[in-house]
PDB file of N, CA and C in Angstrom:
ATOM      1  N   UNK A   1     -18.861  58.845  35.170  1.00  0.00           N
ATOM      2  CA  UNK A   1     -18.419  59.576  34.008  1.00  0.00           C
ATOM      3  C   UNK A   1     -17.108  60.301  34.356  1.00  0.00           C
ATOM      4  N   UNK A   2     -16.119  60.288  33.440  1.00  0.00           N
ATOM      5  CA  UNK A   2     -15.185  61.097  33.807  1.00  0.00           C
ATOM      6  C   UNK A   2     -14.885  62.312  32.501  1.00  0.00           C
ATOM      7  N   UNK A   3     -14.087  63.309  33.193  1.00  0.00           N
ATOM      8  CA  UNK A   3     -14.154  64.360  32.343  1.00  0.00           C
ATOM      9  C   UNK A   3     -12.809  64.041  31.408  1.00  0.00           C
ATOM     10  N   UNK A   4     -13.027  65.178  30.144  1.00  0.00           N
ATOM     11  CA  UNK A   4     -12.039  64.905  28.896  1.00  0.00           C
ATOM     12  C   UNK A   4     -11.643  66.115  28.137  1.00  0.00           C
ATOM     13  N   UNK A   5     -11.349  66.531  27.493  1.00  0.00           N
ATOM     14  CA  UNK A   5     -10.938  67.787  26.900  1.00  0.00           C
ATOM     15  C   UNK A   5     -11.169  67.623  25.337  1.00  0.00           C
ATOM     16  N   UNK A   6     -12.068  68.701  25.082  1.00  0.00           N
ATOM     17  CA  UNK A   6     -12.306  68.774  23.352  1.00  0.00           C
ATOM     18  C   UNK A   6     -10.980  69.817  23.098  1.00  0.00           C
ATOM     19  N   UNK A   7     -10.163  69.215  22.289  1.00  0.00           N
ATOM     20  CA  UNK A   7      -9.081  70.375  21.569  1.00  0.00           C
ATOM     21  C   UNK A   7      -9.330  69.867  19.989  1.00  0.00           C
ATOM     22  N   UNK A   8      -9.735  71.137  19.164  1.00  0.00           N
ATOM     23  CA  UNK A   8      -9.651  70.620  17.328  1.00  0.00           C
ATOM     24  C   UNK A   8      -8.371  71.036  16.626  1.00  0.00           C
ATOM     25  N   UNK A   9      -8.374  70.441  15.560  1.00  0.00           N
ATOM     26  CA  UNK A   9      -7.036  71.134  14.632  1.00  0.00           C
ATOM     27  C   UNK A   9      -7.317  71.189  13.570  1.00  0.00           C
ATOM     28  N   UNK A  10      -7.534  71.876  12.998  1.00  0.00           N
ATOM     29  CA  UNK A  10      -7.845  72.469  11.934  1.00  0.00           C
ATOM     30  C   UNK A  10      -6.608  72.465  10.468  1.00  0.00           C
ATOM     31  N   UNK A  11      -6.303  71.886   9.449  1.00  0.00           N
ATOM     32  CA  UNK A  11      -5.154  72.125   8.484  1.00  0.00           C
ATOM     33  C   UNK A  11      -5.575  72.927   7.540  1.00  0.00           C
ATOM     34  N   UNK A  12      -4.779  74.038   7.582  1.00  0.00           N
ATOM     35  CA  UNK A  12      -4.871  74.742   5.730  1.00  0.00           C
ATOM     36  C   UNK A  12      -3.924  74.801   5.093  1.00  0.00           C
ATOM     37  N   UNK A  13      -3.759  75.408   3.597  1.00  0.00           N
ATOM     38  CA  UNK A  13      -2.299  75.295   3.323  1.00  0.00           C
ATOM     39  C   UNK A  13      -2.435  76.659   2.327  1.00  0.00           C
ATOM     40  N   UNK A  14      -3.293  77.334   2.582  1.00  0.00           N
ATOM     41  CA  UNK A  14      -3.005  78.702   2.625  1.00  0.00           C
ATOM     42  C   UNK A  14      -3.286  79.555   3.082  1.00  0.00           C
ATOM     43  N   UNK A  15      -3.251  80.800   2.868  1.00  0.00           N
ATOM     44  CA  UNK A  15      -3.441  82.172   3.431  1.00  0.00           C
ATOM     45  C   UNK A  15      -4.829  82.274   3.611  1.00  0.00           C
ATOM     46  N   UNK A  16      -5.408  82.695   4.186  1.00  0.00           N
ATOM     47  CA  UNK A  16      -6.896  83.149   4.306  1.00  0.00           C
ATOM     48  C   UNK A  16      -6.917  84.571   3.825  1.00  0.00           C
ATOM     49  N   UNK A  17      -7.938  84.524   2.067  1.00  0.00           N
ATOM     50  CA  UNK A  17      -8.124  86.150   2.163  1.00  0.00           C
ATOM     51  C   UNK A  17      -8.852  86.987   2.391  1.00  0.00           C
ATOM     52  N   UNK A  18     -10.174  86.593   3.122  1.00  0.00           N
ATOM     53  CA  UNK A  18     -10.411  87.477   4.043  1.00  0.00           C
ATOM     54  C   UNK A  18     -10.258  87.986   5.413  1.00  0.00           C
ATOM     55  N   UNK A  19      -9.434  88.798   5.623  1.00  0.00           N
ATOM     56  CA  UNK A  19      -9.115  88.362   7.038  1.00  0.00           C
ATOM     57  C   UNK A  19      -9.223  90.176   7.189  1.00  0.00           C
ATOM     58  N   UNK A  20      -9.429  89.999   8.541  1.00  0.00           N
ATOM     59  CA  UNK A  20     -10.198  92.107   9.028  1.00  0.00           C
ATOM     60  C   UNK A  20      -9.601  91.988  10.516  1.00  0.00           C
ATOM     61  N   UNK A  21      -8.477  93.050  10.480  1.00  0.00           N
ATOM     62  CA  UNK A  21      -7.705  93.080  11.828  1.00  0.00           C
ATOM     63  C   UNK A  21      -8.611  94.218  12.903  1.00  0.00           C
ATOM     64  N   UNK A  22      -8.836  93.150  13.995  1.00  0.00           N
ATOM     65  CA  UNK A  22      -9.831  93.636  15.288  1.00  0.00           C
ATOM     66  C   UNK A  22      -8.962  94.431  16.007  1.00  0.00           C
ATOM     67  N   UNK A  23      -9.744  94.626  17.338  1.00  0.00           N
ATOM     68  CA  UNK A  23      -8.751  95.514  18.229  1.00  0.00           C
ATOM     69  C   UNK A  23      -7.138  94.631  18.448  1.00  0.00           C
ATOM     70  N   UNK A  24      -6.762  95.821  19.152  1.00  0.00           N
ATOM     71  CA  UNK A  24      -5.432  95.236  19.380  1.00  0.00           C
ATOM     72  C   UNK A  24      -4.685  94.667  18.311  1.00  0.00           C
ATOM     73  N   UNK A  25      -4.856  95.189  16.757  1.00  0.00           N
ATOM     74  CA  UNK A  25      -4.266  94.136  16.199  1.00  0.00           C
ATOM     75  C   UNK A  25      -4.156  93.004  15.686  1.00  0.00           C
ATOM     76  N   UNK A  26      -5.220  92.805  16.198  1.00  0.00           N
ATOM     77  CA  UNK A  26      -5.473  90.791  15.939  1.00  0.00           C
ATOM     78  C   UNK A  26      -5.822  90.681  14.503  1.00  0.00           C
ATOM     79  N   UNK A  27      -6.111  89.395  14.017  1.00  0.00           N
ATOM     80  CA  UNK A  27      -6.326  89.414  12.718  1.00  0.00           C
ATOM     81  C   UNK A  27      -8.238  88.091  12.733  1.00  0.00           C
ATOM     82  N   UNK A  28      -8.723  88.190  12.072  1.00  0.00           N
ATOM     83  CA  UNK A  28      -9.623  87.628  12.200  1.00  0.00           C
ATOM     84  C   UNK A  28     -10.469  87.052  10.850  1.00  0.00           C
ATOM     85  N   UNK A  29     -10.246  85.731  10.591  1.00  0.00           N
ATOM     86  CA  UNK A  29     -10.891  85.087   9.341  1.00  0.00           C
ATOM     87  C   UNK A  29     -11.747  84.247   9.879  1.00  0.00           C
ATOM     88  N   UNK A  30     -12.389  83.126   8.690  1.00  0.00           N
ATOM     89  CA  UNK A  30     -12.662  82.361   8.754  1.00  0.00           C
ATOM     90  C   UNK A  30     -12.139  81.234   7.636  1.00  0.00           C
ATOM     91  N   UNK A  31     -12.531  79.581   7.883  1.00  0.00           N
ATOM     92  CA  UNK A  31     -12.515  78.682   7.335  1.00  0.00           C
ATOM     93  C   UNK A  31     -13.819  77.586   7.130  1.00  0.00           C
ATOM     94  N   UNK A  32     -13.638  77.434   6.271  1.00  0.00           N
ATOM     95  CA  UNK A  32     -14.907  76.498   5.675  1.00  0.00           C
ATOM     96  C   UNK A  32     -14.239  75.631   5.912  1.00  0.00           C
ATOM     97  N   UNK A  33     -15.069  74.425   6.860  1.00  0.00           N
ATOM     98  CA  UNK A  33     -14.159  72.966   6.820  1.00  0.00           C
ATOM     99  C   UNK A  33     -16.074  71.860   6.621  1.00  0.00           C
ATOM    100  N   UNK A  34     -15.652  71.415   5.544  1.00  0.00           N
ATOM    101  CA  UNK A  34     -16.829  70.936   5.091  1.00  0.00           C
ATOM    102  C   UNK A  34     -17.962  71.584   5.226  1.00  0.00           C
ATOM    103  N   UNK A  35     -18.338  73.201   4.979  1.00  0.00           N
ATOM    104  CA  UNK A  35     -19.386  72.838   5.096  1.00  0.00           C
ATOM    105  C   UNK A  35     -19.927  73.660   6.425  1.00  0.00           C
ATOM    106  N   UNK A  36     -19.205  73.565   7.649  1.00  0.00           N
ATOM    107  CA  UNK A  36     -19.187  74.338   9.037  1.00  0.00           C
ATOM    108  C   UNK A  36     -17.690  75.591   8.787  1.00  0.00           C
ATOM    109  N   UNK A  37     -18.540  76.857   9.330  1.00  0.00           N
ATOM    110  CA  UNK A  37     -17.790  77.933   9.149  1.00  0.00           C
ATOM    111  C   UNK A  37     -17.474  78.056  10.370  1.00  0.00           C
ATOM    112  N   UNK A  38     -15.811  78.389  10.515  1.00  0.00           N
ATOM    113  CA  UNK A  38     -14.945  78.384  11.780  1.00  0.00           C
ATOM    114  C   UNK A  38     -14.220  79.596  11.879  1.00  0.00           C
ATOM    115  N   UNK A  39     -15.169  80.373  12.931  1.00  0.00           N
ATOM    116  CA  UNK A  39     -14.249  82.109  12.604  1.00  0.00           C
ATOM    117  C   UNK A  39     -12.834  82.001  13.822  1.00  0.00           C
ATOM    118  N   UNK A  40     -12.196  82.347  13.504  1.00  0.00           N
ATOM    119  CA  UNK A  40     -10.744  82.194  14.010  1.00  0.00           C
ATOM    120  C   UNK A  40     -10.185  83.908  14.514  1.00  0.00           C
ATOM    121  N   UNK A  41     -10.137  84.219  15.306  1.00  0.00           N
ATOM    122  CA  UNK A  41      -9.216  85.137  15.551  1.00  0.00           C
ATOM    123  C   UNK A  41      -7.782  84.947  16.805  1.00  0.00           C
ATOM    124  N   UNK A  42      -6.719  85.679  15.941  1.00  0.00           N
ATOM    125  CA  UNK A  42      -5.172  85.349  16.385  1.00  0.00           C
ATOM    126  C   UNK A  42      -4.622  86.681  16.748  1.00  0.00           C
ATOM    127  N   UNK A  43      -3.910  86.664  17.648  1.00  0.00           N
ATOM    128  CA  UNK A  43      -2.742  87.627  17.920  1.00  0.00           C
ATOM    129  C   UNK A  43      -1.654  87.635  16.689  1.00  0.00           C
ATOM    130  N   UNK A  44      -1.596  88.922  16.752  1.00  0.00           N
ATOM    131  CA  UNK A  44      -0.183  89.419  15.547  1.00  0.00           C
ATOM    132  C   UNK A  44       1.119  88.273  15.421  1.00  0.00           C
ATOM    133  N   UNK A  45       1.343  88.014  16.499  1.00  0.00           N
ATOM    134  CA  UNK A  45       2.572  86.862  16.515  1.00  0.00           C
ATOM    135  C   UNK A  45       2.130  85.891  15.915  1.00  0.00           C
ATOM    136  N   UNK A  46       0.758  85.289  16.226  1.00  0.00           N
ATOM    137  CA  UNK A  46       0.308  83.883  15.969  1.00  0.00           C
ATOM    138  C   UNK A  46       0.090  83.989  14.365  1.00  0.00           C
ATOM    139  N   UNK A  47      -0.343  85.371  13.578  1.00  0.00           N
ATOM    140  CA  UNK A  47      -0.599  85.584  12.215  1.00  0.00           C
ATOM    141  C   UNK A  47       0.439  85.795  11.694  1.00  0.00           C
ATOM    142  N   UNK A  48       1.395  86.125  12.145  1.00  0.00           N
ATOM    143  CA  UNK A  48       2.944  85.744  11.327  1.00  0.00           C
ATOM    144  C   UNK A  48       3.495  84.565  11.190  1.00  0.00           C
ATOM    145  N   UNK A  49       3.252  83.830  12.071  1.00  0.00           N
ATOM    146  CA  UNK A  49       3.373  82.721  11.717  1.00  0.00           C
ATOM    147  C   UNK A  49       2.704  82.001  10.268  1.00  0.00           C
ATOM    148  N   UNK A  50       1.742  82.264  10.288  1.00  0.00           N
ATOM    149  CA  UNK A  50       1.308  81.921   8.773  1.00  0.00           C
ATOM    150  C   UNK A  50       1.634  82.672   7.277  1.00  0.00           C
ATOM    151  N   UNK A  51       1.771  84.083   7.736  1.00  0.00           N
ATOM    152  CA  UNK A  51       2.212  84.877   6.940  1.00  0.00           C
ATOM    153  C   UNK A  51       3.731  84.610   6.578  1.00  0.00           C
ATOM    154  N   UNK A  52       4.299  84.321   7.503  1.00  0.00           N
ATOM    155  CA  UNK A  52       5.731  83.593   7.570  1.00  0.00           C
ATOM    156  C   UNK A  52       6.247  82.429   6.646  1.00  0.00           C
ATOM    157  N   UNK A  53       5.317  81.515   6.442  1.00  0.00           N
ATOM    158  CA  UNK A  53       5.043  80.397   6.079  1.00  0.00           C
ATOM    159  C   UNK A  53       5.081  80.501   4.441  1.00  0.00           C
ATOM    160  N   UNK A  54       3.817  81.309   4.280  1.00  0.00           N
ATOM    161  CA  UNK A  54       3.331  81.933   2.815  1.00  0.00           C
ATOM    162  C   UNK A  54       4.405  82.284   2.450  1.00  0.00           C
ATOM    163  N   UNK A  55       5.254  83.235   2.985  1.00  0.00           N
ATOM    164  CA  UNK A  55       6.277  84.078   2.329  1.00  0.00           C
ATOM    165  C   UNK A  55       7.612  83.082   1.950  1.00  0.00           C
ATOM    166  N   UNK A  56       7.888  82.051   2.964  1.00  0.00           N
ATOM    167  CA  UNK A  56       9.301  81.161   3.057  1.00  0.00           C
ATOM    168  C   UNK A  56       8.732  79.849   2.580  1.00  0.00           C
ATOM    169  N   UNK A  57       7.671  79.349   1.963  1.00  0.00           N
ATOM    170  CA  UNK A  57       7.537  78.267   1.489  1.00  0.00           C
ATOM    171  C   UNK A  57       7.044  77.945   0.096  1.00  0.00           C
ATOM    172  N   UNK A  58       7.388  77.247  -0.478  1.00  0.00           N
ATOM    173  CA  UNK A  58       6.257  76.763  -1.597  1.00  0.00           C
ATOM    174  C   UNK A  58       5.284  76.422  -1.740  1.00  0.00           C
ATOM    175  N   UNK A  59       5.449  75.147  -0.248  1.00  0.00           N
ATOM    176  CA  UNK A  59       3.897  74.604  -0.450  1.00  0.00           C
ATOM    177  C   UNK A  59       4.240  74.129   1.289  1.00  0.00           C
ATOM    178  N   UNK A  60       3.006  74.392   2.257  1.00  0.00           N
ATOM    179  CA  UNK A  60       3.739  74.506   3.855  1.00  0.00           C
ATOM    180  C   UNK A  60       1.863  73.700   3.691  1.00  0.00           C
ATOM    181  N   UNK A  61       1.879  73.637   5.421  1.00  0.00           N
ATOM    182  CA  UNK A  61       0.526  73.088   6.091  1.00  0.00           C
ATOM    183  C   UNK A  61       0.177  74.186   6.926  1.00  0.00           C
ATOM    184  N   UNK A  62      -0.823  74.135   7.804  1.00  0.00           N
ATOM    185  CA  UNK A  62      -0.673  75.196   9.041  1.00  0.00           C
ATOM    186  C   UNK A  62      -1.925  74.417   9.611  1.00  0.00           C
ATOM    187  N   UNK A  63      -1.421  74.351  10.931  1.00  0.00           N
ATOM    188  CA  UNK A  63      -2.325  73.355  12.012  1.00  0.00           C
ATOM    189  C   UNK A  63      -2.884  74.562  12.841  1.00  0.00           C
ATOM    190  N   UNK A  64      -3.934  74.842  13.066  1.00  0.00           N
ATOM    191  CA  UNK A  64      -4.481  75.829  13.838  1.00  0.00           C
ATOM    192  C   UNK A  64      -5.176  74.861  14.660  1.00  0.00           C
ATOM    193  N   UNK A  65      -4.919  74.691  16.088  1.00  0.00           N
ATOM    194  CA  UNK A  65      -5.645  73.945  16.893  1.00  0.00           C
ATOM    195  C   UNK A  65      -6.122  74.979  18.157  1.00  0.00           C
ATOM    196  N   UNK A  66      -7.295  74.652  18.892  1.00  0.00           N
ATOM    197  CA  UNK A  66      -7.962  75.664  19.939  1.00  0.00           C
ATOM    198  C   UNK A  66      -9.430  74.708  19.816  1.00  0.00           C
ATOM    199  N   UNK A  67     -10.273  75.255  21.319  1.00  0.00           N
ATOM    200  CA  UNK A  67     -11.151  74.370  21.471  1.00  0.00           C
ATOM    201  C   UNK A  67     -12.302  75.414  20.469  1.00  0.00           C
ATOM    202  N   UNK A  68     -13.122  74.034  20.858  1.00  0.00           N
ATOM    203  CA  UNK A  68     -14.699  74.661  20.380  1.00  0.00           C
ATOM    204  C   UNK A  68     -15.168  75.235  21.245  1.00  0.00           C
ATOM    205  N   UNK A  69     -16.151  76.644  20.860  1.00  0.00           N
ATOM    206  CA  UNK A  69     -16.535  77.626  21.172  1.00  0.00           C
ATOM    207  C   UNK A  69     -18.097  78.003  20.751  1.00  0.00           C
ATOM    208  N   UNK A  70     -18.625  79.231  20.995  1.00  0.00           N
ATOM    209  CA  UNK A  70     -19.552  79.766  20.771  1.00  0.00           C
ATOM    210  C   UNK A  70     -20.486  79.133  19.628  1.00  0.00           C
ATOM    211  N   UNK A  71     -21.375  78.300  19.542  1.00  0.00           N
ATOM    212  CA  UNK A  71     -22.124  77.570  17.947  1.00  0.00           C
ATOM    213  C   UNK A  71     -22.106  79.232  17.241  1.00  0.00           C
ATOM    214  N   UNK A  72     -22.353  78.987  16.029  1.00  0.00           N
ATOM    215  CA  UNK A  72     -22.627  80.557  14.727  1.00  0.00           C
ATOM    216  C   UNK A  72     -23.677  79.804  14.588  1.00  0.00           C
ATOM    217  N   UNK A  73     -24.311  80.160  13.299  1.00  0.00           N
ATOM    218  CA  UNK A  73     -25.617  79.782  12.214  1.00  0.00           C
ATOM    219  C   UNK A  73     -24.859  78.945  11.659  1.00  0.00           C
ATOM    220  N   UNK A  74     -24.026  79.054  11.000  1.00  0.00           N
ATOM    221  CA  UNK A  74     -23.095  77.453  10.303  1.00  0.00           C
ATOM    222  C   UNK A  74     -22.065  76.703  10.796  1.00  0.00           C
ATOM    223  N   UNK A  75     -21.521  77.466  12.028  1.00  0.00           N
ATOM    224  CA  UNK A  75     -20.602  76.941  12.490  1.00  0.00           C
ATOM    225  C   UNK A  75     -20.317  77.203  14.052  1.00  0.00           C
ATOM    226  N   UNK A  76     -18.663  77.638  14.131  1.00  0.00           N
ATOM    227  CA  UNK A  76     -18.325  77.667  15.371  1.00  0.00           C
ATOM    228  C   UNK A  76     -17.064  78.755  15.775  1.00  0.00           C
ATOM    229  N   UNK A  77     -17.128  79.399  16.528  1.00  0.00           N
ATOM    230  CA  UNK A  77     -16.051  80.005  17.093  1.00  0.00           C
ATOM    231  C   UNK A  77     -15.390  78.882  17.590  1.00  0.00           C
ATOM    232  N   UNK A  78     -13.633  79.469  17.916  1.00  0.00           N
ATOM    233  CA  UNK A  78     -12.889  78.603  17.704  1.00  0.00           C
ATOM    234  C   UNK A  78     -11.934  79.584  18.704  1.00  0.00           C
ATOM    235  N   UNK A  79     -11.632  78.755  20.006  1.00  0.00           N
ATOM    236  CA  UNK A  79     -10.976  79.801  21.342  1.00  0.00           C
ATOM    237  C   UNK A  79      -9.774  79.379  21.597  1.00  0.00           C
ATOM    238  N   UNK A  80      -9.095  80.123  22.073  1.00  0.00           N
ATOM    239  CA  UNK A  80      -7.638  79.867  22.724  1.00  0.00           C
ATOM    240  C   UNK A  80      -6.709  79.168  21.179  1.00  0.00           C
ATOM    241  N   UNK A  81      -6.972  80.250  19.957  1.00  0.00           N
ATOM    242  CA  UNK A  81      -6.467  79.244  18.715  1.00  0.00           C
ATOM    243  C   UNK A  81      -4.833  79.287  18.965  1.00  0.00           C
ATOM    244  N   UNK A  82      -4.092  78.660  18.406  1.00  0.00           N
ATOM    245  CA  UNK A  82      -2.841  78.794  18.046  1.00  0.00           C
ATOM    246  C   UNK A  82      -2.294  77.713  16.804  1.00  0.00           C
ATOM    247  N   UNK A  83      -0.980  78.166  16.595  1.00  0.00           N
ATOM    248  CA  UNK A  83      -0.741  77.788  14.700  1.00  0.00           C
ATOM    249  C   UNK A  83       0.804  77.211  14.941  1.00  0.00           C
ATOM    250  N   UNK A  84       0.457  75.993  14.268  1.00  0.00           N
ATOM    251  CA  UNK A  84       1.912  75.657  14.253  1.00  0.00           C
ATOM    252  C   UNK A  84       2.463  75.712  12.031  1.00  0.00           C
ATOM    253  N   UNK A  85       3.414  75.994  12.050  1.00  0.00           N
ATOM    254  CA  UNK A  85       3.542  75.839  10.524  1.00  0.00           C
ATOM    255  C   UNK A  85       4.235  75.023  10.371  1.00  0.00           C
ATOM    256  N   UNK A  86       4.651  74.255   8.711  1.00  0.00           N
ATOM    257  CA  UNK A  86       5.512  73.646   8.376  1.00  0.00           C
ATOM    258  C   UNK A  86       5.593  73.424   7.207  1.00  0.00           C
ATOM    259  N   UNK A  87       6.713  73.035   6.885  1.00  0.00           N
ATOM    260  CA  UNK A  87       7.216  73.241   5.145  1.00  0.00           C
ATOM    261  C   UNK A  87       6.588  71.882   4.795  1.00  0.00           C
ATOM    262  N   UNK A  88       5.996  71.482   3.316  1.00  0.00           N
ATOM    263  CA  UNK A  88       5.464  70.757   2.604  1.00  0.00           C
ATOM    264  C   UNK A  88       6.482  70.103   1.825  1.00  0.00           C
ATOM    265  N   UNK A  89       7.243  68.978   1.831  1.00  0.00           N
ATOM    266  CA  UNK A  89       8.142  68.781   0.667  1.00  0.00           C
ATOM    267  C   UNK A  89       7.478  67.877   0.058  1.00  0.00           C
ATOM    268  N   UNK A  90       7.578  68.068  -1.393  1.00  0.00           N
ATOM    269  CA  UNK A  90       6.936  67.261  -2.467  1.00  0.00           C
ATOM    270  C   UNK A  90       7.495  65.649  -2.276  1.00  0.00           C
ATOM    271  N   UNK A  91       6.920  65.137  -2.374  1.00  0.00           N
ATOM    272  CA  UNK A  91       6.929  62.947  -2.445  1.00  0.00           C
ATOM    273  C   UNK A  91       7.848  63.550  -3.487  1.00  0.00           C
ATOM    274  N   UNK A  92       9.220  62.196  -3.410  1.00  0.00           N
ATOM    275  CA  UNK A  92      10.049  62.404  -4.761  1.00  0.00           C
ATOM    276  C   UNK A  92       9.203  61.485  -5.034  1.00  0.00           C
ATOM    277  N   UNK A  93       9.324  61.327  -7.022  1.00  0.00           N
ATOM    278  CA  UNK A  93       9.182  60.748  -7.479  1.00  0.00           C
ATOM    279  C   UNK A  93       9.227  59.226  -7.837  1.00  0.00           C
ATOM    280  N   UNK A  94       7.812  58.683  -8.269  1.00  0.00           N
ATOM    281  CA  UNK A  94       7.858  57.103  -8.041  1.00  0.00           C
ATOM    282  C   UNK A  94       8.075  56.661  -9.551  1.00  0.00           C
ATOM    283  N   UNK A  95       9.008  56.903 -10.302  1.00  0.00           N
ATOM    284  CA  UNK A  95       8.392  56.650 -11.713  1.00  0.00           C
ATOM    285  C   UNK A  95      10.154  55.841 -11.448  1.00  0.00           C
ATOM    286  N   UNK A  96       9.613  54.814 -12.730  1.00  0.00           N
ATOM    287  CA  UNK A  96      10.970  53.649 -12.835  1.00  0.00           C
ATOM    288  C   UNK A  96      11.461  54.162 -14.034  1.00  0.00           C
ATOM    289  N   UNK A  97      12.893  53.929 -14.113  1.00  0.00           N
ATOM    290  CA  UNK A  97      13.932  54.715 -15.333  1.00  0.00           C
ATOM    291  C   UNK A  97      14.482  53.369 -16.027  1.00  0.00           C
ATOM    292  N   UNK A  98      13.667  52.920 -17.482  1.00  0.00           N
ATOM    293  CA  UNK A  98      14.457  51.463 -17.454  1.00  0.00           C
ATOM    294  C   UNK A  98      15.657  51.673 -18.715  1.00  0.00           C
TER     295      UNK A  98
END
């Protein structure tokens, strides 16, 4: 057997509104991803980044990837998270002009 590394990524494409800032600052939500609840907590930098996003985009993604953690009752803690963002640009249009 050889060993392997579980890393998840998680996509949202918005803000989380519940979110309750822990010690130090941190910020701490969760996400429903089908069904399994994924509590997430981030450092201030890492939550600007999304907050960042919200504020400078229309329509963005946000990849939160970090391993699996602690089982919950529905889900899972979610460790070592971090967030990448990015702007969403709309598909131009497929429609024919005759």
């Amino acid at each position: 057997m050889i060993e392997g590394k579980l890393e998840l990524t998680i996509k949202i494409n918005e803000l989380p509104e519940e979110v309750k800032t822990v010690e130090n600052g941190w910020q701490q939500f969760e996400i429903d991803c089908d069904g399994r609840i994924i509590s997430v907590t981030v450092k201030p930098k890492v939550w600007k980044k999304l907050t960042d996003a919200q504020a400078n985009y229309p329509q963005w993604v946000g990849a939160i990837a970090g391993k699996m953690g602690e089982a919950t009752n529905n889900g899972f803690v979610l460790l070592e998270p971090n967030v990448q963002t990015f702007e969403k640009k709309p598909k131009p249009s497929s429609e024919v002009t005759t």
